[in-house]
C-alpha atoms as a PDB file:
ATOM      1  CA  UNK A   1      28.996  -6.080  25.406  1.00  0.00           C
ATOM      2  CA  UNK A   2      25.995  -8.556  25.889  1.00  0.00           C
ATOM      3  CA  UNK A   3      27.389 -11.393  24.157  1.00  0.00           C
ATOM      4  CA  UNK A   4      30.614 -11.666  26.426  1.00  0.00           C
ATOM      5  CA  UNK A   5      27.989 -11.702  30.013  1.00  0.00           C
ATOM      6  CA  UNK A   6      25.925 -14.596  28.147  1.00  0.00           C
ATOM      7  CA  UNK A   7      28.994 -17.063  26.499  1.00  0.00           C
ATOM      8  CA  UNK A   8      30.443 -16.871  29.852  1.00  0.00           C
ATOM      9  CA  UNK A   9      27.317 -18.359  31.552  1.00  0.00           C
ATOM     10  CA  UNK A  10      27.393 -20.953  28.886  1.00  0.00           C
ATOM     11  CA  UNK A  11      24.336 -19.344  26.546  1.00  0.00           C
ATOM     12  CA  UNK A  12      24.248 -18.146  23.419  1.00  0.00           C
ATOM     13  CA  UNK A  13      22.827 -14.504  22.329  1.00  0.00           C
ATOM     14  CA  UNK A  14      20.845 -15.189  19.488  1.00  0.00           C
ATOM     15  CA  UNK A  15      19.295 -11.906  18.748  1.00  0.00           C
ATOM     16  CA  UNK A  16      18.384  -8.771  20.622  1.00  0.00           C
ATOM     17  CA  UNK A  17      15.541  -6.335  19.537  1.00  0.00           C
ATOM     18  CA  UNK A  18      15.223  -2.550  20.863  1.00  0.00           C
ATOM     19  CA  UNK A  19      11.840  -1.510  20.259  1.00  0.00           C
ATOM     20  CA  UNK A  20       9.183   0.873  21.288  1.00  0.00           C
ATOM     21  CA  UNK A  21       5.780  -0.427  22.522  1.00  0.00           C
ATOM     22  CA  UNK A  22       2.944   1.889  23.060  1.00  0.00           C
ATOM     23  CA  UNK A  23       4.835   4.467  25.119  1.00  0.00           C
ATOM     24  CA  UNK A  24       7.638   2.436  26.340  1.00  0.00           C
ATOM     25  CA  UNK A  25      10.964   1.312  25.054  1.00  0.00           C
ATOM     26  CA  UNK A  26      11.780  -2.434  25.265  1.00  0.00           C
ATOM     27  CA  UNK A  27      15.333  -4.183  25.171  1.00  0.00           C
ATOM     28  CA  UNK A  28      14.752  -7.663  24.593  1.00  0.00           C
ATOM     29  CA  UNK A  29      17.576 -10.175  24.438  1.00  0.00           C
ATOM     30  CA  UNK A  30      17.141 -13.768  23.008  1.00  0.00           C
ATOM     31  CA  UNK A  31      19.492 -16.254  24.196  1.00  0.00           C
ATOM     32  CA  UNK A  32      19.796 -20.144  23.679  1.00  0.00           C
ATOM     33  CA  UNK A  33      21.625 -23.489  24.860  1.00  0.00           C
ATOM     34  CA  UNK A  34      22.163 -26.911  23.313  1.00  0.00           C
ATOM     35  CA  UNK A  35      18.927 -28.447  25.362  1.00  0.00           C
ATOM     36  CA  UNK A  36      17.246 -25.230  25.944  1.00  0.00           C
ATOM     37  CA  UNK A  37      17.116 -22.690  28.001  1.00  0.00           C
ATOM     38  CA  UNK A  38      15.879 -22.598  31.723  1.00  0.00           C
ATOM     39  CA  UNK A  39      13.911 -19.762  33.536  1.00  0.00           C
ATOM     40  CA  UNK A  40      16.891 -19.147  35.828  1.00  0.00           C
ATOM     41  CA  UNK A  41      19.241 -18.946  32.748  1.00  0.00           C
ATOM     42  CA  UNK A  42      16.679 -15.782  31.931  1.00  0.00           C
ATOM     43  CA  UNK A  43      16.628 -14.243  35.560  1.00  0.00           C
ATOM     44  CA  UNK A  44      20.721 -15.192  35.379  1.00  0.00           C
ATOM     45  CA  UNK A  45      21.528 -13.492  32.395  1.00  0.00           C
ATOM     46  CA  UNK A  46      18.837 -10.894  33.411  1.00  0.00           C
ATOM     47  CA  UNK A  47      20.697 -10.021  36.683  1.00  0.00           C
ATOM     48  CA  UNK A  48      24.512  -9.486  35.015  1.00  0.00           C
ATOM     49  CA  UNK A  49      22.998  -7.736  31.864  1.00  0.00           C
ATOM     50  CA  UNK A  50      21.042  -5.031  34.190  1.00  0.00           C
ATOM     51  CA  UNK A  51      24.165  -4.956  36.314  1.00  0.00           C
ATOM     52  CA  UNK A  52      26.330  -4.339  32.941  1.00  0.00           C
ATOM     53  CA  UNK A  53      24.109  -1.862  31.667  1.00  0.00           C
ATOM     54  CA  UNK A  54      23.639   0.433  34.301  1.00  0.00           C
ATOM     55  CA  UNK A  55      27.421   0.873  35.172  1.00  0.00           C
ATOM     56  CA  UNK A  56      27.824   1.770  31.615  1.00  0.00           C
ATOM     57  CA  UNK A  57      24.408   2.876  30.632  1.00  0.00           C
ATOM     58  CA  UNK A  58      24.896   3.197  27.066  1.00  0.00           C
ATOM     59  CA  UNK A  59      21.124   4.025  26.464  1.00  0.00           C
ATOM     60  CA  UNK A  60      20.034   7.274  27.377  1.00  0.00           C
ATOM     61  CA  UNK A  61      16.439   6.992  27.824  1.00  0.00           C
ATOM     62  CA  UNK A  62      14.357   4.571  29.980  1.00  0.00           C
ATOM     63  CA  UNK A  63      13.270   0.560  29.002  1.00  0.00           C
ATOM     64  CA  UNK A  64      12.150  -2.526  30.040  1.00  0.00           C
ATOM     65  CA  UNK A  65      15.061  -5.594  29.770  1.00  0.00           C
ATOM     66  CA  UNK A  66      13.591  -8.613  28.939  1.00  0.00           C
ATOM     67  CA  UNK A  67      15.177 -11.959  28.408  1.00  0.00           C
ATOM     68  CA  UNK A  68      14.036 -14.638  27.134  1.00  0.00           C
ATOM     69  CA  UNK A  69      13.918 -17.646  24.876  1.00  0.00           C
ATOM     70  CA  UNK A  70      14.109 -16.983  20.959  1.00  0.00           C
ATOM     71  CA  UNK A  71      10.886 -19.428  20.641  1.00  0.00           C
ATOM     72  CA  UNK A  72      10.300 -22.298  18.075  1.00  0.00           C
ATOM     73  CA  UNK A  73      10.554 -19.261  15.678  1.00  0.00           C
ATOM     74  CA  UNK A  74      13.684 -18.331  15.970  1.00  0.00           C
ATOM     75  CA  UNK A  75      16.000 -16.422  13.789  1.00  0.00           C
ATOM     76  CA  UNK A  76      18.979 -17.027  11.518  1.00  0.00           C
ATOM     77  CA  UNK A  77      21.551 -15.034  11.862  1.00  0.00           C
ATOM     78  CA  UNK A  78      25.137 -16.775  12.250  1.00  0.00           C
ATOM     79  CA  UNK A  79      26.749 -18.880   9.679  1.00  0.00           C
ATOM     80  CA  UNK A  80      26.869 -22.085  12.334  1.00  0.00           C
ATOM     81  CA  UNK A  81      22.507 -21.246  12.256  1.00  0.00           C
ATOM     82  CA  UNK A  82      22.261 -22.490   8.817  1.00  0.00           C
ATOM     83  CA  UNK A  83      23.892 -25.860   9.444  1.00  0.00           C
ATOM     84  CA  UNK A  84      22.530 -26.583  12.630  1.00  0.00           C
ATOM     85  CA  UNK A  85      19.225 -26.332  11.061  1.00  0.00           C
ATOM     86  CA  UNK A  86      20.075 -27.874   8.207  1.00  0.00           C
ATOM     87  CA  UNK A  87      16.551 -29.802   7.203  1.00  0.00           C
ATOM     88  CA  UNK A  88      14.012 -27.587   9.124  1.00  0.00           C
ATOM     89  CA  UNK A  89      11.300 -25.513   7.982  1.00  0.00           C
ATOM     90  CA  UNK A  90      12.206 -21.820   7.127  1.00  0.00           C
ATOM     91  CA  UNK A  91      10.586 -18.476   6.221  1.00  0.00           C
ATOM     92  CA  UNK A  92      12.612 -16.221   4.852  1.00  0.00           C
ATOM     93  CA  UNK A  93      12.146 -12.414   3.448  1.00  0.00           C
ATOM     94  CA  UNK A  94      14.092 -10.524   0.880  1.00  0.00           C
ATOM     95  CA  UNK A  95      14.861  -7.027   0.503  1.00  0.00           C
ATOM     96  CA  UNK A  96      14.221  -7.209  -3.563  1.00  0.00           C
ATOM     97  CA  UNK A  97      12.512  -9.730  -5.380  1.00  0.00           C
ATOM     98  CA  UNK A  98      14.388 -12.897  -6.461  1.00  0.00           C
ATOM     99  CA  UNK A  99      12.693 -14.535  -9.187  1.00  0.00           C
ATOM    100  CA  UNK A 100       9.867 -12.156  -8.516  1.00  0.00           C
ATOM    101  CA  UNK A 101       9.332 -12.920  -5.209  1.00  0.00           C
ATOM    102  CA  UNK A 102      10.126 -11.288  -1.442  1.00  0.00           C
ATOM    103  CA  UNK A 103       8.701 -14.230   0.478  1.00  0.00           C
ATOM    104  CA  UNK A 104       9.876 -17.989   1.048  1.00  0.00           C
ATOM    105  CA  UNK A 105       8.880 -21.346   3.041  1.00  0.00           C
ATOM    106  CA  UNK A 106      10.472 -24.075   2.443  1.00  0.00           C
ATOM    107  CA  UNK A 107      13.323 -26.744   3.924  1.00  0.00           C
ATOM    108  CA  UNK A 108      16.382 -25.302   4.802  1.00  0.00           C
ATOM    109  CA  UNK A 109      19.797 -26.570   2.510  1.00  0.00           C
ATOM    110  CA  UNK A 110      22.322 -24.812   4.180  1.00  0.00           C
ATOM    111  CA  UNK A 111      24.488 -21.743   3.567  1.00  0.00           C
ATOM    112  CA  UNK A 112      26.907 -22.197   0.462  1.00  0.00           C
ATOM    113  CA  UNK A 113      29.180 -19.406  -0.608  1.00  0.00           C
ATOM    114  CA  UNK A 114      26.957 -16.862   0.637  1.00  0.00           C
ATOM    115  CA  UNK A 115      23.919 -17.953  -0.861  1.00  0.00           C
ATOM    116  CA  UNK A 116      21.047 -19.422   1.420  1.00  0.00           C
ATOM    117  CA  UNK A 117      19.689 -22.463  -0.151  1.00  0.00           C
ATOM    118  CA  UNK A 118      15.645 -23.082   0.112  1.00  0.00           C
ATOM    119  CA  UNK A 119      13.754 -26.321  -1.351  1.00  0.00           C
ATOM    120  CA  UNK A 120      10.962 -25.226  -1.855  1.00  0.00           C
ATOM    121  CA  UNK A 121       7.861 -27.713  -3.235  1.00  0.00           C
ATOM    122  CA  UNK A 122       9.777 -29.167  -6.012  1.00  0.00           C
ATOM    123  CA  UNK A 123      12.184 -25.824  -6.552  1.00  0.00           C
ATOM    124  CA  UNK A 124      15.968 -24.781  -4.760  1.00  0.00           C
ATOM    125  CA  UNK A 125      15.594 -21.634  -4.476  1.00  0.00           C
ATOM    126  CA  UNK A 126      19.212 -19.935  -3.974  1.00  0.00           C
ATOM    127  CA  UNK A 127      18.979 -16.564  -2.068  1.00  0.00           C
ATOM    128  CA  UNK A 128      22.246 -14.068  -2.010  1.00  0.00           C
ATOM    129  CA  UNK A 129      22.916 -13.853   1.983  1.00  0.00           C
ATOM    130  CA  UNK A 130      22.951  -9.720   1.530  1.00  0.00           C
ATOM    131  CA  UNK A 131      19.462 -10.189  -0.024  1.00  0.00           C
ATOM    132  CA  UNK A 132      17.815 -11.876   2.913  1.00  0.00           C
ATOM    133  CA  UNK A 133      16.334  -9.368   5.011  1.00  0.00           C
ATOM    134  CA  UNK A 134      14.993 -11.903   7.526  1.00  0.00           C
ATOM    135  CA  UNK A 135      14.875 -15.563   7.947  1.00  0.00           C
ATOM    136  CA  UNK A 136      13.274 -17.796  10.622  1.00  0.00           C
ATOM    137  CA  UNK A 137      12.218 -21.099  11.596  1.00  0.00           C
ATOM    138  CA  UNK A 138       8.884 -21.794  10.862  1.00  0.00           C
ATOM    139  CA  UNK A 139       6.156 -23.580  13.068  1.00  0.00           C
ATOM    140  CA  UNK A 140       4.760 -26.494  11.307  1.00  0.00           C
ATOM    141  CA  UNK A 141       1.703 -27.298  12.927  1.00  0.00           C
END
């Protein structure tokens, strides 16, 4: 439902998140752009979404919509992410160990017949797609 509002205003939805805070619940949609995003892509995509959701109000209880950037630590979650970000810095997280570990940094090889491919100091690490509970980019400061 989101996705079709923010592809036809050009953007990308990256992820969304519906969490509760403290006593409140929190939508929070993460969209992108070749170039990055602008504040009035935000208040754009802001303004159709709460327009969307409220005809068809498909949560029952009360939030707060937020939209924003996915930050310089975004996630990975489309096939086309792993290419474009071929080369960067990634963290990734496992459901199960692989090779006795849940936890990863390292450069980012690419996605290759469903395995996500990590160089990590010296080792490629290969991790099963289904196996990857999260992966993001990773600040290098």
């Amino acid at each position: 439902m989101s996705e079709s509002v923010i592809e036809s205003l050009g953007l990308e939805l990256v992820d969304v998140e519906y969490v509760k805070e403290g006593g409140a619940w929190f939508l929070r949609v993460f969209i992108d752009k070749a170039g990055g995003i602008t504040h009035d892509d935000c208040q754009e995509v802001s303004v159709r979404l709460s327009e969307l959701l409220d005809r068809k109000d498909p949560i029952p209880q009360s939030y707060i919509l937020e939209v924003s950037s996915p930050g310089i630590e975004r996630p990975l979650n489309k096939p086309g992410d792993f290419e474009r970000f071929r080369g960067y810095k990634v963290r990734a997280s496992t459901f199960a160990p692989v090779d006795g570990r849940k936890e990863f940094i390292g450069e980012l090889n690419g996605l290759i017949d469903g395995n996500v491919l990590i160089h990590t100091g010296g080792d490629q690490v290969s991790l099963p797609l289904e196996q990857v509970a999260k992966i993001r980019l990773e600040a290098d400061f």
